[in-house]
Structure formats: C-alpha cells, structure tokens
Protein backbone atom coordinates (compact mmCIF):
# COMPACT_ATOMS: atom_id res chain seq x y z
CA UNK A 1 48.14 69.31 37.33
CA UNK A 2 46.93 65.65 38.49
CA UNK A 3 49.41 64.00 35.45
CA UNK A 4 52.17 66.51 37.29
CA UNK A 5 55.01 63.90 39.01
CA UNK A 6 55.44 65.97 42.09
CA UNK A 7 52.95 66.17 44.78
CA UNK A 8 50.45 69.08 45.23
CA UNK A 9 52.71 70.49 48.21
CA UNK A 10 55.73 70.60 46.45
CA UNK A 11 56.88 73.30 44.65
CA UNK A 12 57.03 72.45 40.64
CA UNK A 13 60.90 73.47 39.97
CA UNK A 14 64.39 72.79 42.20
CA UNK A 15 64.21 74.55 45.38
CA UNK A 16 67.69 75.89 44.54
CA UNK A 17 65.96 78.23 41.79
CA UNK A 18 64.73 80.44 44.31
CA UNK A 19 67.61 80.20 46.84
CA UNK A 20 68.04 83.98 47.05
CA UNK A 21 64.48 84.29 48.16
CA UNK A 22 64.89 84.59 51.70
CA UNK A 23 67.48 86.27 53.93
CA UNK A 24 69.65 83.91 55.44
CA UNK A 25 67.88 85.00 59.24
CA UNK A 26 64.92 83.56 57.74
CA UNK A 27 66.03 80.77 56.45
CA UNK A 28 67.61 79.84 60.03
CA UNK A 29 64.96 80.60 61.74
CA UNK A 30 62.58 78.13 59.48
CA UNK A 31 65.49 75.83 59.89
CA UNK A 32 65.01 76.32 64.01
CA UNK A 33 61.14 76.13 63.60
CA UNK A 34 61.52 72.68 61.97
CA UNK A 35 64.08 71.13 64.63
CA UNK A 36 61.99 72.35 67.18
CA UNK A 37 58.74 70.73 65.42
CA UNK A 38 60.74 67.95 65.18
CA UNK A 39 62.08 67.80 68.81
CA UNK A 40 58.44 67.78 69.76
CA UNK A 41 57.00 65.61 67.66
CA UNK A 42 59.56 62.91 68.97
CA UNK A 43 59.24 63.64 72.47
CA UNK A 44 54.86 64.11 72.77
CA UNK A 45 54.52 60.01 72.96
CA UNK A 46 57.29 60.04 75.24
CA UNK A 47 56.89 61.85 77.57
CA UNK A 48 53.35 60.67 77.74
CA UNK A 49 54.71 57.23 78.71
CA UNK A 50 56.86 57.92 80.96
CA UNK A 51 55.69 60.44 83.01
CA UNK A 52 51.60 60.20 82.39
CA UNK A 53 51.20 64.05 81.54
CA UNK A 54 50.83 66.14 78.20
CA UNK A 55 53.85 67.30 76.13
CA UNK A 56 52.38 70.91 77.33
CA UNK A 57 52.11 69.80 80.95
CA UNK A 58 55.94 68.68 80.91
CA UNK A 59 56.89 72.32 79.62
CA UNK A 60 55.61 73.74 82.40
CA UNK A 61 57.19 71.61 85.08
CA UNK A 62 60.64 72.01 83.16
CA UNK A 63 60.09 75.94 83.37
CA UNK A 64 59.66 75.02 87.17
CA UNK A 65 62.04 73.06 87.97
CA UNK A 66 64.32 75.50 86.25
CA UNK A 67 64.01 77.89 88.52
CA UNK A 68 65.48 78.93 91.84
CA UNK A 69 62.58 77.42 94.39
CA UNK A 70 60.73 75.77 91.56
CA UNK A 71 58.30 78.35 91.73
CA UNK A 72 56.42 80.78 89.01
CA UNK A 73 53.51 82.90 88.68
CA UNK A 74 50.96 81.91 86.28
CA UNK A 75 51.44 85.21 84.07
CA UNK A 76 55.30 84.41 83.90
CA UNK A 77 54.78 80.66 82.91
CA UNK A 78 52.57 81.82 80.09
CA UNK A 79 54.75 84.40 78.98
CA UNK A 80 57.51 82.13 78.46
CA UNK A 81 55.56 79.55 76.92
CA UNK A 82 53.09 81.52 74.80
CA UNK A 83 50.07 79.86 75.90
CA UNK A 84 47.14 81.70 76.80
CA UNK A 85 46.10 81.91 80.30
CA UNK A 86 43.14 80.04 80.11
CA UNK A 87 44.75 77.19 78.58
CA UNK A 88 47.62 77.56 81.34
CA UNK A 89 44.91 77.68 84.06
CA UNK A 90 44.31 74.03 82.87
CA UNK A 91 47.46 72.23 82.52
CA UNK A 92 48.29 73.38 85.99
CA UNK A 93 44.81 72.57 87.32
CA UNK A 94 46.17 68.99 85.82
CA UNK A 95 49.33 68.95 87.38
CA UNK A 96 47.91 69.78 90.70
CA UNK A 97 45.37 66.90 90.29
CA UNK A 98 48.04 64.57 89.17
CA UNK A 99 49.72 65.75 92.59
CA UNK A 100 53.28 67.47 91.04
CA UNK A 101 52.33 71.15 91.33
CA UNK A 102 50.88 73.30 93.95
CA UNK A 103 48.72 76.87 93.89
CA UNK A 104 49.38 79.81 96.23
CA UNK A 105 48.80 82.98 96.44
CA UNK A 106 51.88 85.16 94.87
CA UNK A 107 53.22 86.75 98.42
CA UNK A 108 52.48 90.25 98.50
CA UNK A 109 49.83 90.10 95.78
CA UNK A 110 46.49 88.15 96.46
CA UNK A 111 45.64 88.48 92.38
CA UNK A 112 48.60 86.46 91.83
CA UNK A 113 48.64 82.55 91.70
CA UNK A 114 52.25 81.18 92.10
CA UNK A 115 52.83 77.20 90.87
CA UNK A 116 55.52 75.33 92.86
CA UNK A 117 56.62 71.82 92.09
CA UNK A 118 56.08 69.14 94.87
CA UNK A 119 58.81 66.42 95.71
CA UNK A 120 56.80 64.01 93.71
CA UNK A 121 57.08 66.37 90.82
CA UNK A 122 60.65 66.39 91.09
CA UNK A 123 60.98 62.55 91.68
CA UNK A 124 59.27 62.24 88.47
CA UNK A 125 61.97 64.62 86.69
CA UNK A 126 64.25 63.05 87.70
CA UNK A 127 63.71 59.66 87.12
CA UNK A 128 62.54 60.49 83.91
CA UNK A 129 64.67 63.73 82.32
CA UNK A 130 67.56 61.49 81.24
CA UNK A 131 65.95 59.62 78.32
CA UNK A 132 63.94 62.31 77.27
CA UNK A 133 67.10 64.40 77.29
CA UNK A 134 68.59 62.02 74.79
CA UNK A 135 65.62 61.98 72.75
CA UNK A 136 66.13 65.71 72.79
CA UNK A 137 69.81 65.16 71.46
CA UNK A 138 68.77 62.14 68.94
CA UNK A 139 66.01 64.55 67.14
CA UNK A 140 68.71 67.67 66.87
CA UNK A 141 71.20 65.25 65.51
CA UNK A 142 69.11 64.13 63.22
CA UNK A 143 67.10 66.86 62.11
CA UNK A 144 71.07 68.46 61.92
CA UNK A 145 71.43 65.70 59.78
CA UNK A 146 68.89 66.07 57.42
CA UNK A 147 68.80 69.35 56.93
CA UNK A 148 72.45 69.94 56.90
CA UNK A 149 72.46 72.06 59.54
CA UNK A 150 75.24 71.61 61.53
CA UNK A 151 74.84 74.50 63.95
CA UNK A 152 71.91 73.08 65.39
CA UNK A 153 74.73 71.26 66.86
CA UNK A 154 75.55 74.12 69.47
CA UNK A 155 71.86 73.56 70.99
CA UNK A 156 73.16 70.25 72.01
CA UNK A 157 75.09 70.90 75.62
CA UNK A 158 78.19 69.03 74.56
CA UNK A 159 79.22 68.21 70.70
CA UNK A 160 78.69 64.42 69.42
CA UNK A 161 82.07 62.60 70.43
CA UNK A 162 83.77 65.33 71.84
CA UNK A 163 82.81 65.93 75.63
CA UNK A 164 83.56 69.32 74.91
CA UNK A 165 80.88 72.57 76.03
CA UNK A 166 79.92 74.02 72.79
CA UNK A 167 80.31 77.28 74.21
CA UNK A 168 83.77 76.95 74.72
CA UNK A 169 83.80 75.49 70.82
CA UNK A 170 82.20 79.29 70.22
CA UNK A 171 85.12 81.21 71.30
C-alpha cells in the first residue's frame, strides 16, 4: 500500500464507481454536513476577533437574539443546539462574565434558569453580524462551488446577483 499513488484516506478507485451507493437524501445531507463544517470552520477565528467569545458562545447569543425578548431557558438553548447542559451551563456562565447575557429564574418555575441578552450583547451583534454574515454567504458560495451544489444556494437569503428572496425563486 505505501508505493499506492493515492493517499491512505482516499478511496483506491473513481468515486463515480460507487455512485449508486447512497440514496440521494444521504448524499445531501453529507453534502449539508460539509457546508456547514465548512461555514464553521471559516467563521471560529472570526468571530473570535471580532467579538472576543467562542464560536459556541456566539451560537447561543444568535439563538437569543433571535427570539422575541431575547430570552431562553437553558433546556431550550441546548435543545436547539445539541450541547449538553453542562457544557451550556458554561458558555453562558462566560457570557454573563463577559457581561452580554443575564440568569433568572424562568417565571413561574424556580428550577428553571432563563438567559436574556443585555444591551451590550446586542451592541456587539450588531456591530459585528454584518461581516460575519458575509463570511456566512462567502463559505456557502464556495463550498456550492466546490461541490457543485448549487442548492446550497437557497440557504443564502437572497441569490448571488439577483436581489431576489430565494423563496420566491422556490415557487
């Protein structure tokens, strides 16, 4: 195997020889998994730059600021992001020390822990959700690209060039 030209993680033949191996779901969704890798790969350093927090910690203040009074409970925000709740319980312990969430007690429930973003929080997001937005649309476009995947395309909110919503293209 060492004289073989083609590196130990490649396959030996064409990748086109076994083309009918997977359902087409599968295929997109491996397609999905590797824009998404990609997507974060090109935004970790970033956002670490120009907001000071993790790639993780940004997640959760986009799930925040997402919603109507910026405000989750700790069992919904790792539901949504698939993170244990022990890991959760220290991003946000983060983000509170870094001054851009707050704890409370969920009303009605003294168990529950709601997170709210503060006004520096969103003074942050703001200031800083443009670029990484387009660094968002640069990796989909090119991961698109690469992969010849056009419809990752339609995760962009408008089309490249055409101004147009994509759900409208849809239709």
């Amino acid at each position: 195997m060492a004289d073989s030209p083609a590196p130990a993680d490649q396959p030996e033949r064409a990748p086109s020889d076994d083309i009918g191996l997977l359902p087409a779901e599968l295929r997109s969704w491996m397609q999905l998994l590797a824009a998404a890798g990609a997507i974060e790969q090109q935004l970790r350093s970033r956002v670490k730059d120009a907001m000071g927090i993790s790639h993780d910690e940004f997640l959760v203040l986009c799930l925040l600021a997402d919603q109507p009074g910026s405000c989750l409970r700790m069992t919904r925000i790792a539901d949504l992001l698939g993170r244990p709740k022990t890991r959760l319980t220290y991003q946000v312990a983060c983000l509170q020390h870094a001054g851009l969430v707050t704890k409370n007690s969920a009303c009605g429930d003294r168990r529950g822990v709601e997170v709210t973003l503060t006004d520096k929080a969103r003074t942050l997001l703001s200031k800083s959700s443009r670029p990484l937005a387009d660094a968002v649309a640069e990796a989909i476009a090119r991961t698109a690209c690469v992969q010849r995947y056009t419809p990752l395309q339609y995760l962009l909110p408008t089309s490249q060039g055409s101004g147009e919503d994509t759900t409208e293209q849809k239709k």
